[in-house]
C-alpha atoms as a PDB file:
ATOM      1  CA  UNK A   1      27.534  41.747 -28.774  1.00  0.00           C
ATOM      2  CA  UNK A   2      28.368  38.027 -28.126  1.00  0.00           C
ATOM      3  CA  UNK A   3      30.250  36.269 -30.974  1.00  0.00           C
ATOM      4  CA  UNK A   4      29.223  33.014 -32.364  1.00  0.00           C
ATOM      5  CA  UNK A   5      32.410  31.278 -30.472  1.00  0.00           C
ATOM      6  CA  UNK A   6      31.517  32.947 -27.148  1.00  0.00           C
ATOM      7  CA  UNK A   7      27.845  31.036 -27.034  1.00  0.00           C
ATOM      8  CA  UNK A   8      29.581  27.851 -28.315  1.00  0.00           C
ATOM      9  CA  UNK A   9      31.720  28.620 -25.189  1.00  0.00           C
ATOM     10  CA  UNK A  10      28.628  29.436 -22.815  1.00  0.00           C
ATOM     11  CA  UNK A  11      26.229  26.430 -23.948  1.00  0.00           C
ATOM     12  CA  UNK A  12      29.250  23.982 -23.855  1.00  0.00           C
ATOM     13  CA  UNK A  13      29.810  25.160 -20.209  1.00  0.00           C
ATOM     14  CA  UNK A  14      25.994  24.443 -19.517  1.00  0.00           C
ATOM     15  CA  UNK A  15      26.649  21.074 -20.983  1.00  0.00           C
ATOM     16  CA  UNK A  16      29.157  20.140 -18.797  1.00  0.00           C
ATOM     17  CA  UNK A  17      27.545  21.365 -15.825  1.00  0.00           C
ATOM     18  CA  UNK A  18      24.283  19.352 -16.334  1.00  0.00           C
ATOM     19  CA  UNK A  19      26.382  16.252 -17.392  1.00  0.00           C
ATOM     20  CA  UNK A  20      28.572  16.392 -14.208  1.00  0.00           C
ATOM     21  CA  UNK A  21      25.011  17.081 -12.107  1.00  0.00           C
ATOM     22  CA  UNK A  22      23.448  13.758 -13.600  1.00  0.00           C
ATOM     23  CA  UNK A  23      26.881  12.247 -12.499  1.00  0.00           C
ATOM     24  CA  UNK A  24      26.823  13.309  -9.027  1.00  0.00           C
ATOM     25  CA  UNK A  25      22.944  12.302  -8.296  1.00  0.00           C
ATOM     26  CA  UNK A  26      23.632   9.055  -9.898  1.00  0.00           C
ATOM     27  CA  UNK A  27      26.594   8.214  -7.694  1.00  0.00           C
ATOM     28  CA  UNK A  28      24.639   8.940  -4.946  1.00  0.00           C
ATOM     29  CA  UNK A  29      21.962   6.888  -6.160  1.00  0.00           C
ATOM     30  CA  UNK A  30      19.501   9.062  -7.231  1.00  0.00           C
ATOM     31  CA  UNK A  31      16.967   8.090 -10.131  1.00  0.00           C
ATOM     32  CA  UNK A  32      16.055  10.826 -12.892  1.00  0.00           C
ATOM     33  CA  UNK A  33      13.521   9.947 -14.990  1.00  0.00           C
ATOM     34  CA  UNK A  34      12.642  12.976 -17.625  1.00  0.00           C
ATOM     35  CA  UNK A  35       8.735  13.205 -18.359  1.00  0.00           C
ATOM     36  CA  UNK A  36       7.148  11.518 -15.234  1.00  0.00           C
ATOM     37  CA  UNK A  37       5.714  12.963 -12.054  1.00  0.00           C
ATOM     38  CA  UNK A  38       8.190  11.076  -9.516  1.00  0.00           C
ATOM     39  CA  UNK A  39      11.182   8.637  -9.781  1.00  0.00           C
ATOM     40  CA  UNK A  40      10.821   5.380 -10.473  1.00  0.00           C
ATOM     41  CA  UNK A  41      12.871   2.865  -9.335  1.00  0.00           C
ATOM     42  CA  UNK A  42      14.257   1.812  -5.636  1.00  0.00           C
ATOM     43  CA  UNK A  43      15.706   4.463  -4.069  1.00  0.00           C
ATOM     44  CA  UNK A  44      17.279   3.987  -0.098  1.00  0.00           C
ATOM     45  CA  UNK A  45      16.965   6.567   2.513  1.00  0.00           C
ATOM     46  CA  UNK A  46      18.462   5.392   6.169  1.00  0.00           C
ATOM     47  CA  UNK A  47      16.874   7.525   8.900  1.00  0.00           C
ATOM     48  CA  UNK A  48      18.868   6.820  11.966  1.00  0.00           C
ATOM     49  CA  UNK A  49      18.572   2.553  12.236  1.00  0.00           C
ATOM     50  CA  UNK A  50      15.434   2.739  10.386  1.00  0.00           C
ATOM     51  CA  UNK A  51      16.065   2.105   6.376  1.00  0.00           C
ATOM     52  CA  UNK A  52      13.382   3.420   4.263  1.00  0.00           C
ATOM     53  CA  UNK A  53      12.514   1.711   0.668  1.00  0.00           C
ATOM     54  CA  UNK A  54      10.899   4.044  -2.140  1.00  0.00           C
ATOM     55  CA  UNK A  55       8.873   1.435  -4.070  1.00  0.00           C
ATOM     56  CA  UNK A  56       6.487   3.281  -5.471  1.00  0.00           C
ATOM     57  CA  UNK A  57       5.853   3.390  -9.529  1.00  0.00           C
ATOM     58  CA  UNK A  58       7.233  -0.495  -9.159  1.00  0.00           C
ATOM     59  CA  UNK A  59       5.042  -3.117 -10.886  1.00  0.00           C
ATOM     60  CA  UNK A  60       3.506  -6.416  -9.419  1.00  0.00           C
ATOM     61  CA  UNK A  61       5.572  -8.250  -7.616  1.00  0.00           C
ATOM     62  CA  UNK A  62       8.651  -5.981  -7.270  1.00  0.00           C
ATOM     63  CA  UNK A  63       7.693  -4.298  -3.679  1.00  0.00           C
ATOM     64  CA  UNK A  64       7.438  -7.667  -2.455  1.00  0.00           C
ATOM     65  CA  UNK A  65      10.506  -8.730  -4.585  1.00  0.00           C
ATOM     66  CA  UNK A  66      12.434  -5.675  -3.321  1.00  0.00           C
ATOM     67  CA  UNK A  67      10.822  -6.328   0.621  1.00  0.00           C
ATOM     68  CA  UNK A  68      12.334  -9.647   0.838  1.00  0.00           C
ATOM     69  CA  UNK A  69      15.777  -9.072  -0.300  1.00  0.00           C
ATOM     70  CA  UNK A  70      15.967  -5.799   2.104  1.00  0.00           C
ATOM     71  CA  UNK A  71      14.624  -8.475   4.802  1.00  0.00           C
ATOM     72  CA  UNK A  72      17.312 -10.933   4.180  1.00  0.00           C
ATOM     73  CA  UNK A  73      19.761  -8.706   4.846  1.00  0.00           C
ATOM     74  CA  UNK A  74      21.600  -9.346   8.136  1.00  0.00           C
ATOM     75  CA  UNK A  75      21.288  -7.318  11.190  1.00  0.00           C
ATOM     76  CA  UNK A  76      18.027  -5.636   9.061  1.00  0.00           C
ATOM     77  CA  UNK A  77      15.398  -5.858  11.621  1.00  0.00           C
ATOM     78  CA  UNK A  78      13.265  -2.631  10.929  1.00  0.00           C
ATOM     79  CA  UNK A  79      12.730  -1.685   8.054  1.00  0.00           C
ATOM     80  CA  UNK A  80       9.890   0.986   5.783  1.00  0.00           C
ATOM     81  CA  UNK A  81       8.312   0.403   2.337  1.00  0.00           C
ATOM     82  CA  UNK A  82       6.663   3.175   0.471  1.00  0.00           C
ATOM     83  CA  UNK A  83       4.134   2.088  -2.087  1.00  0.00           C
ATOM     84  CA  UNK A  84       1.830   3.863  -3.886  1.00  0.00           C
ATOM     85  CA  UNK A  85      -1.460   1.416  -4.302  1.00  0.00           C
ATOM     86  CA  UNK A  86      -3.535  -0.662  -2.274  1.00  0.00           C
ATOM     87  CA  UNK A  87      -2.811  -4.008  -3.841  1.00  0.00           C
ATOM     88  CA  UNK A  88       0.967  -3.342  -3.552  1.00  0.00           C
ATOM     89  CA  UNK A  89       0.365  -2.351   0.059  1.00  0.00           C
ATOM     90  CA  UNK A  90      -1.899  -5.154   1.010  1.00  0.00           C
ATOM     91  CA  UNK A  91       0.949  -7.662  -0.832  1.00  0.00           C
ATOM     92  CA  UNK A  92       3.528  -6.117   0.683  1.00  0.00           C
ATOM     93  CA  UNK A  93       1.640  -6.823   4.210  1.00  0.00           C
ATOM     94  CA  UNK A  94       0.717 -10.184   3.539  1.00  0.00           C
ATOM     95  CA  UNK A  95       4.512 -10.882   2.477  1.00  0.00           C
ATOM     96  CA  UNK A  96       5.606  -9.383   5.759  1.00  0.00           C
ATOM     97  CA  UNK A  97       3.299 -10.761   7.835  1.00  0.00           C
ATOM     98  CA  UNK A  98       3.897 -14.550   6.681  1.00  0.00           C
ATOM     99  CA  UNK A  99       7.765 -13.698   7.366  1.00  0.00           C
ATOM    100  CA  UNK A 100       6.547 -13.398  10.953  1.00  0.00           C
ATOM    101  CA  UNK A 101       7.089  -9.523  11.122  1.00  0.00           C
ATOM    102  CA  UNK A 102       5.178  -7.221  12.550  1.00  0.00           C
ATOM    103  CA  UNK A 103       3.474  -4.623  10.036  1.00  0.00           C
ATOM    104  CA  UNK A 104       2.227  -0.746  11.117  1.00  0.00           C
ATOM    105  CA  UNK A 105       0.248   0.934   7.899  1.00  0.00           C
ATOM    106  CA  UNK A 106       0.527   4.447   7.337  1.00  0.00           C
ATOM    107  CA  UNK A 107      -1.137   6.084   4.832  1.00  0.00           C
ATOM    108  CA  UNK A 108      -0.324   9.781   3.659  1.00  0.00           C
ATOM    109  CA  UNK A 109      -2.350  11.064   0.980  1.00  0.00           C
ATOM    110  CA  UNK A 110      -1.933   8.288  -2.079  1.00  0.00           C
ATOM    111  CA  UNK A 111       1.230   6.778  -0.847  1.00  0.00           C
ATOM    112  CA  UNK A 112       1.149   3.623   2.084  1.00  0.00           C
ATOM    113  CA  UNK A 113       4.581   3.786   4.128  1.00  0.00           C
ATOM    114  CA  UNK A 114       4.380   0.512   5.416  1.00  0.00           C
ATOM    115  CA  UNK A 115       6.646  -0.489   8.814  1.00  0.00           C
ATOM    116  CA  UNK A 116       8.094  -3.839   8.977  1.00  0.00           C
ATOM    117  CA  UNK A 117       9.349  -5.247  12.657  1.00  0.00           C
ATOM    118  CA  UNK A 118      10.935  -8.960  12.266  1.00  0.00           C
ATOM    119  CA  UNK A 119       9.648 -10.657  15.717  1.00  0.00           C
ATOM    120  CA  UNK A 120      10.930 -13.972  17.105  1.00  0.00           C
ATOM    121  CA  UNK A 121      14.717 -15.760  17.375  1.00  0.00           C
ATOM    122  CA  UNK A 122      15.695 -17.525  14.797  1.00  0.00           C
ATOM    123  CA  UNK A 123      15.514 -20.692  17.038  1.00  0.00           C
ATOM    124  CA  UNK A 124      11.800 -20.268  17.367  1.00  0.00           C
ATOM    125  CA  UNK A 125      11.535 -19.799  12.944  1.00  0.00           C
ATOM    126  CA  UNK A 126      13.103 -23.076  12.939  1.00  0.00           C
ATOM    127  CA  UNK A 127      10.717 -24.580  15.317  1.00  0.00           C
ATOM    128  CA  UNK A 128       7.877 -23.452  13.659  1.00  0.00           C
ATOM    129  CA  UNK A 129       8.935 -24.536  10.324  1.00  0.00           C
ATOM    130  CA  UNK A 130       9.253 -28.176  11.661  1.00  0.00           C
ATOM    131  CA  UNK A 131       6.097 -28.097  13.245  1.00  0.00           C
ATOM    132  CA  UNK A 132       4.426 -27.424   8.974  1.00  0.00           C
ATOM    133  CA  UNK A 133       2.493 -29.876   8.003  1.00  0.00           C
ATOM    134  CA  UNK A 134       2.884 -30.930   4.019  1.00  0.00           C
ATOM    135  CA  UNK A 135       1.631 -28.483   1.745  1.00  0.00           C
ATOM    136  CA  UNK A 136      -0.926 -29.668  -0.995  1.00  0.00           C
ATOM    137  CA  UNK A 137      -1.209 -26.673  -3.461  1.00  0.00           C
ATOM    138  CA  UNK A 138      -3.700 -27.020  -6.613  1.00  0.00           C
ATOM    139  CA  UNK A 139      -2.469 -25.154  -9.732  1.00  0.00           C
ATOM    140  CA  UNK A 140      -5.173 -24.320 -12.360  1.00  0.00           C
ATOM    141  CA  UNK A 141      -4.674 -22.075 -15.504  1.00  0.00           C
ATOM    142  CA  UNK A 142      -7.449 -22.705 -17.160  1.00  0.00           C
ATOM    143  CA  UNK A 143     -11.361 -22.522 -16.574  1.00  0.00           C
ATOM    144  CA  UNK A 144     -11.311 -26.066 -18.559  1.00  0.00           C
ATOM    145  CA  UNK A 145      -9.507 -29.403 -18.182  1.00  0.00           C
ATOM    146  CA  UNK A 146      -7.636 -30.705 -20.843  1.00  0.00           C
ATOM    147  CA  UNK A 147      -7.707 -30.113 -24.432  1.00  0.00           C
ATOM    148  CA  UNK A 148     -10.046 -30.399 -27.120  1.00  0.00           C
ATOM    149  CA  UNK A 149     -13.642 -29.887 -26.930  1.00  0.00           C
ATOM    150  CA  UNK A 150     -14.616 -26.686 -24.959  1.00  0.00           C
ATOM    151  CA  UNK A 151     -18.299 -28.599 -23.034  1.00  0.00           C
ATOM    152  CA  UNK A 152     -16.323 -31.440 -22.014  1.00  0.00           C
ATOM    153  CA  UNK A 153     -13.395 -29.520 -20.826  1.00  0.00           C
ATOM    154  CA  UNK A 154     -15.965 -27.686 -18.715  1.00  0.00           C
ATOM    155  CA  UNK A 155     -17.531 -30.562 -17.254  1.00  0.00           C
ATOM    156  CA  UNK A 156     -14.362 -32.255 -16.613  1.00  0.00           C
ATOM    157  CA  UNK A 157     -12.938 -28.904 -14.688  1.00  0.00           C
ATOM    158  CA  UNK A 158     -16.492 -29.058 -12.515  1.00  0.00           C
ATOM    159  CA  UNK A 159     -15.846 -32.756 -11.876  1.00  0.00           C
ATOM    160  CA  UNK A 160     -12.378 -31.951 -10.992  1.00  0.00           C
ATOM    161  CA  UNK A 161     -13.283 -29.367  -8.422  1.00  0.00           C
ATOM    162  CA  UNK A 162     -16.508 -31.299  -6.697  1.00  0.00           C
ATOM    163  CA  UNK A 163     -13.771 -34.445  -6.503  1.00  0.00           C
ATOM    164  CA  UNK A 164     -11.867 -32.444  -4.034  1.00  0.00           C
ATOM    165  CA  UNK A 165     -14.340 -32.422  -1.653  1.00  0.00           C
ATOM    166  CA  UNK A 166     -14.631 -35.918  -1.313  1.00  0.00           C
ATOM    167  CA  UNK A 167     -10.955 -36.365  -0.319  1.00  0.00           C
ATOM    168  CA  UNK A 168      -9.794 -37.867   3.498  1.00  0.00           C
ATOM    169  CA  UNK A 169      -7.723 -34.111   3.050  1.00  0.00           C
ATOM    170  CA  UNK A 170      -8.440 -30.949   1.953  1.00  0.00           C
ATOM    171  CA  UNK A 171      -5.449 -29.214  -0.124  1.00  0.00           C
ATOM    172  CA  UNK A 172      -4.237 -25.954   1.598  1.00  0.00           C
ATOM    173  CA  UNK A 173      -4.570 -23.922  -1.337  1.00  0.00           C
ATOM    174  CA  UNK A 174      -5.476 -23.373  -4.878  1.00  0.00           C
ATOM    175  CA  UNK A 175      -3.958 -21.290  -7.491  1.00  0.00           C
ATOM    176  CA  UNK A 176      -5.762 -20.189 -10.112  1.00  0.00           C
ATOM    177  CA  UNK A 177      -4.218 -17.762 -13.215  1.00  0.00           C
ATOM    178  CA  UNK A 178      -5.177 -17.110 -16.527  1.00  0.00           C
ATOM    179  CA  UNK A 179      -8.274 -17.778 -17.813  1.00  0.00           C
ATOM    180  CA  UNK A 180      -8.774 -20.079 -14.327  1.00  0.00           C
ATOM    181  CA  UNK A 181      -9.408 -16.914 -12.639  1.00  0.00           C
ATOM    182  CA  UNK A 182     -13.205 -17.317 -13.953  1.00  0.00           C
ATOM    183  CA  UNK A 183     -13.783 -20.085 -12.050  1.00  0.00           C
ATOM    184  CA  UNK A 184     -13.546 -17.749  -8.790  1.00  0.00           C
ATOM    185  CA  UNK A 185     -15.923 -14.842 -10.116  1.00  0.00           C
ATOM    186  CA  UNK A 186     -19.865 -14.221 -10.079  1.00  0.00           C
ATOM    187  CA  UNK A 187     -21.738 -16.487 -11.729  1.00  0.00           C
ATOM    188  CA  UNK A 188     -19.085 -19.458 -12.395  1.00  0.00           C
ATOM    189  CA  UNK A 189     -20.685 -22.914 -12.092  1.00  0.00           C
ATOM    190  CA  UNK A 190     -17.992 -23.877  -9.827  1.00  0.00           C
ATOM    191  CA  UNK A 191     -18.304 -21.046  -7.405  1.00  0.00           C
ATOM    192  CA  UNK A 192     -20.704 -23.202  -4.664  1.00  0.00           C
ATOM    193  CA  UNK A 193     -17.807 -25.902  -4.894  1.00  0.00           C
ATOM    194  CA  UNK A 194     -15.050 -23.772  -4.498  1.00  0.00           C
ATOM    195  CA  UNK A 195     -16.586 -21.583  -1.296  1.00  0.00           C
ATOM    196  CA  UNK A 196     -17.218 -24.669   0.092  1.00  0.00           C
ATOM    197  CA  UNK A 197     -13.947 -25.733  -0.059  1.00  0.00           C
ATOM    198  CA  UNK A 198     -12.926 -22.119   1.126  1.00  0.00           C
ATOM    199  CA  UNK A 199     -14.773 -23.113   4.624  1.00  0.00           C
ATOM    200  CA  UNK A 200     -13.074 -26.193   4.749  1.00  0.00           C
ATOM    201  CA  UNK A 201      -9.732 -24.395   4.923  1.00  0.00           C
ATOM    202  CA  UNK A 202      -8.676 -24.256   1.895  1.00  0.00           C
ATOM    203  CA  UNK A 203      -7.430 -21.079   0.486  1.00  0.00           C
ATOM    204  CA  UNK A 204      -7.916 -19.872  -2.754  1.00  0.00           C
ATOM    205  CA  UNK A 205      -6.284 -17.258  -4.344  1.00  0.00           C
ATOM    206  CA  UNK A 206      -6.541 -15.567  -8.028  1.00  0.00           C
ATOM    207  CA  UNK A 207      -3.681 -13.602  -9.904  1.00  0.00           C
ATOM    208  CA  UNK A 208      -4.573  -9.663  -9.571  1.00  0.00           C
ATOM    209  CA  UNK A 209      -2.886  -9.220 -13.078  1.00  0.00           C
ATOM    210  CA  UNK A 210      -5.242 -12.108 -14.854  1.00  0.00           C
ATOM    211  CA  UNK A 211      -8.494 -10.383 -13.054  1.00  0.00           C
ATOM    212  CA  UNK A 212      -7.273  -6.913 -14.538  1.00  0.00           C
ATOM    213  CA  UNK A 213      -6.649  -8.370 -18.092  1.00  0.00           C
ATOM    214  CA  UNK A 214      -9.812 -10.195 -18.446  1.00  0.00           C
ATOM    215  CA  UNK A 215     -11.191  -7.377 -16.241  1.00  0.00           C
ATOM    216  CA  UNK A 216     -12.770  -9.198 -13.875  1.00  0.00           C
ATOM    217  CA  UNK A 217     -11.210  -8.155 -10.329  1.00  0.00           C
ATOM    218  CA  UNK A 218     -14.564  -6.519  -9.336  1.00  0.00           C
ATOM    219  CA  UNK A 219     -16.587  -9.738  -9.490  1.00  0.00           C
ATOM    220  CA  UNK A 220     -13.955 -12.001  -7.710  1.00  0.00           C
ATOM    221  CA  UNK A 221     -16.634 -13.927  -4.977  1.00  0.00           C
ATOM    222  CA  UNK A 222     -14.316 -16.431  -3.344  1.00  0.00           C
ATOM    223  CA  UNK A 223     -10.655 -16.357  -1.933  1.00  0.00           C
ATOM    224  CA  UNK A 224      -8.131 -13.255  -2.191  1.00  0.00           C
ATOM    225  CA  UNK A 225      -6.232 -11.608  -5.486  1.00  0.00           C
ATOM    226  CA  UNK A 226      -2.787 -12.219  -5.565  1.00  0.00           C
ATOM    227  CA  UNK A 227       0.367 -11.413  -7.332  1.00  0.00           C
ATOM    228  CA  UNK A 228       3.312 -13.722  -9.026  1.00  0.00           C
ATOM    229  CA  UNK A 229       5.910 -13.959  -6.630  1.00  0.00           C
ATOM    230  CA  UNK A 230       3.363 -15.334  -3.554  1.00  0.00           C
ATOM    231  CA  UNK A 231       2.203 -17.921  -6.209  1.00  0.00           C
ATOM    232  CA  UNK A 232       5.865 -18.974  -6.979  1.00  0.00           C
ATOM    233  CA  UNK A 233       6.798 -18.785  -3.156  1.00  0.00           C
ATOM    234  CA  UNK A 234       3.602 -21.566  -2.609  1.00  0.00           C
ATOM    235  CA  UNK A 235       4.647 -23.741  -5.364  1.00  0.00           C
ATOM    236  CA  UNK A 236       8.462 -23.863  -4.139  1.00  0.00           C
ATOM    237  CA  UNK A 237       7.278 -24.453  -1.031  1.00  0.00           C
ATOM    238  CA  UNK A 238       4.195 -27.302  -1.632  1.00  0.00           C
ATOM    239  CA  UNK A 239       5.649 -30.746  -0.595  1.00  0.00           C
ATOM    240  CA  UNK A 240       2.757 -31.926  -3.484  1.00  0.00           C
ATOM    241  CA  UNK A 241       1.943 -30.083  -6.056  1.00  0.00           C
ATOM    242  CA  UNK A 242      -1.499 -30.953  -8.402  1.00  0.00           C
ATOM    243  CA  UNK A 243      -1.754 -29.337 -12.157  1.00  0.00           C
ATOM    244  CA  UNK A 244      -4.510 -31.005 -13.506  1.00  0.00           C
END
């Protein structure tokens, strides 16, 4: 029969052990989270010269957060993403894509392993960035204009809009977040204006997380959803930017 101080000995010995375990998969940069289906977190698997990046349970932006610094890496021309969503995959894509790599999707049951290829010399990225003409971005949080009364702010926002259409230039895109996301959706007073200015070249594009907290992402008519860090990347990179 086991004595009291021979189980103190046995489950302190089990203590150690798991405590040294959780050491050893941390140093080797493992992720253990205790209650969920599958780590979170990025973890970093290099397959021969191809470097795989687990994304998935990441939040808007981080895949494309996590995509660009594993992109700026040097000598990093190939490179996998795992997400496990369509708007994270179709982000992650765009991202790429505008970074002048080439993107392969595969999907495996609810998981997108997306393959990145960077294309080009670095002489030719500098050749096409002089070639950009200036970037007019519109930023609009808000389905009115100004403060105060709620009809005139309304009628101001749909004067606004229409005013853009009689400019010598078209801006090249327009932002909308918050409650400026309702401008974009069915049945918005705007929403002839704004497709207009869609065909004239002018992109629109609404944040994904302001259409899921007003929960209107299903009756988006005009322009694309996207996500925080492409709206930061156009405003850092819009020679004029217009917050009305």
């Amino acid at each position: 029969m086991l004595r009291d101080f021979d189980v103190f000995q046995i489950c302190y010995r089990k203590f150690l052990f798991y405590l040294c375990s959780l050491y050893v998969l941390h140093y080797f940069g493992f992720q253990i989270i205790l209650n969920e289906g599958r780590p979170r977190g990025v973890c970093t698997v290099r397959e021969g010269s191809m470097k795989k990046i687990d994304c998935r349970g990441m939040a808007c932006p981080q895949p494309v957060v996590t995509t660009k610094h594993a992109l700026d890496q040097a000598g990093q021309n190939e490179l996998t993403i795992i997400v496990d969503n369509p708007s994270s995959s179709e982000n992650v894509e765009r991202f790429a894509r505008g970074q002048g790599c080439s993107v392969a999707v595969d999907r495996k049951g609810p998981d997108f392993y997306i393959r990145l290829k960077k294309v080009g010399s670095e002489e030719e990225k500098i050749a096409k960035e002089d070639e950009k003409i200036k970037k007019v971005v519109v930023y609009i949080n808000s389905d009115l204009l100004g403060g105060g009364d709620e009809a005139l702010g309304s009628f101001l926002m749909k004067a606004f809009l229409k005013t853009l259409l009689d400019l010598e230039r078209t801006p090249n895109r327009l932002i909308l977040i918050n409650s400026g996301v309702r401008l974009a959706i069915e049945g918005s007073q705007v929403l002839d204006t704004l497709r207009t200015l869609s065909e004239r070249g002018m992109e629109i594009v609404s944040c994904g997380t302001c259409l899921d907290f007003y929960k209107l992402r299903e009756k988006m008519s005009v322009g694309r959803i996207s996500n925080m860090f492409d709206i930061l990347q156009s405003m850092l990179e819009a020679d004029c930017l217009i917050r009305p």
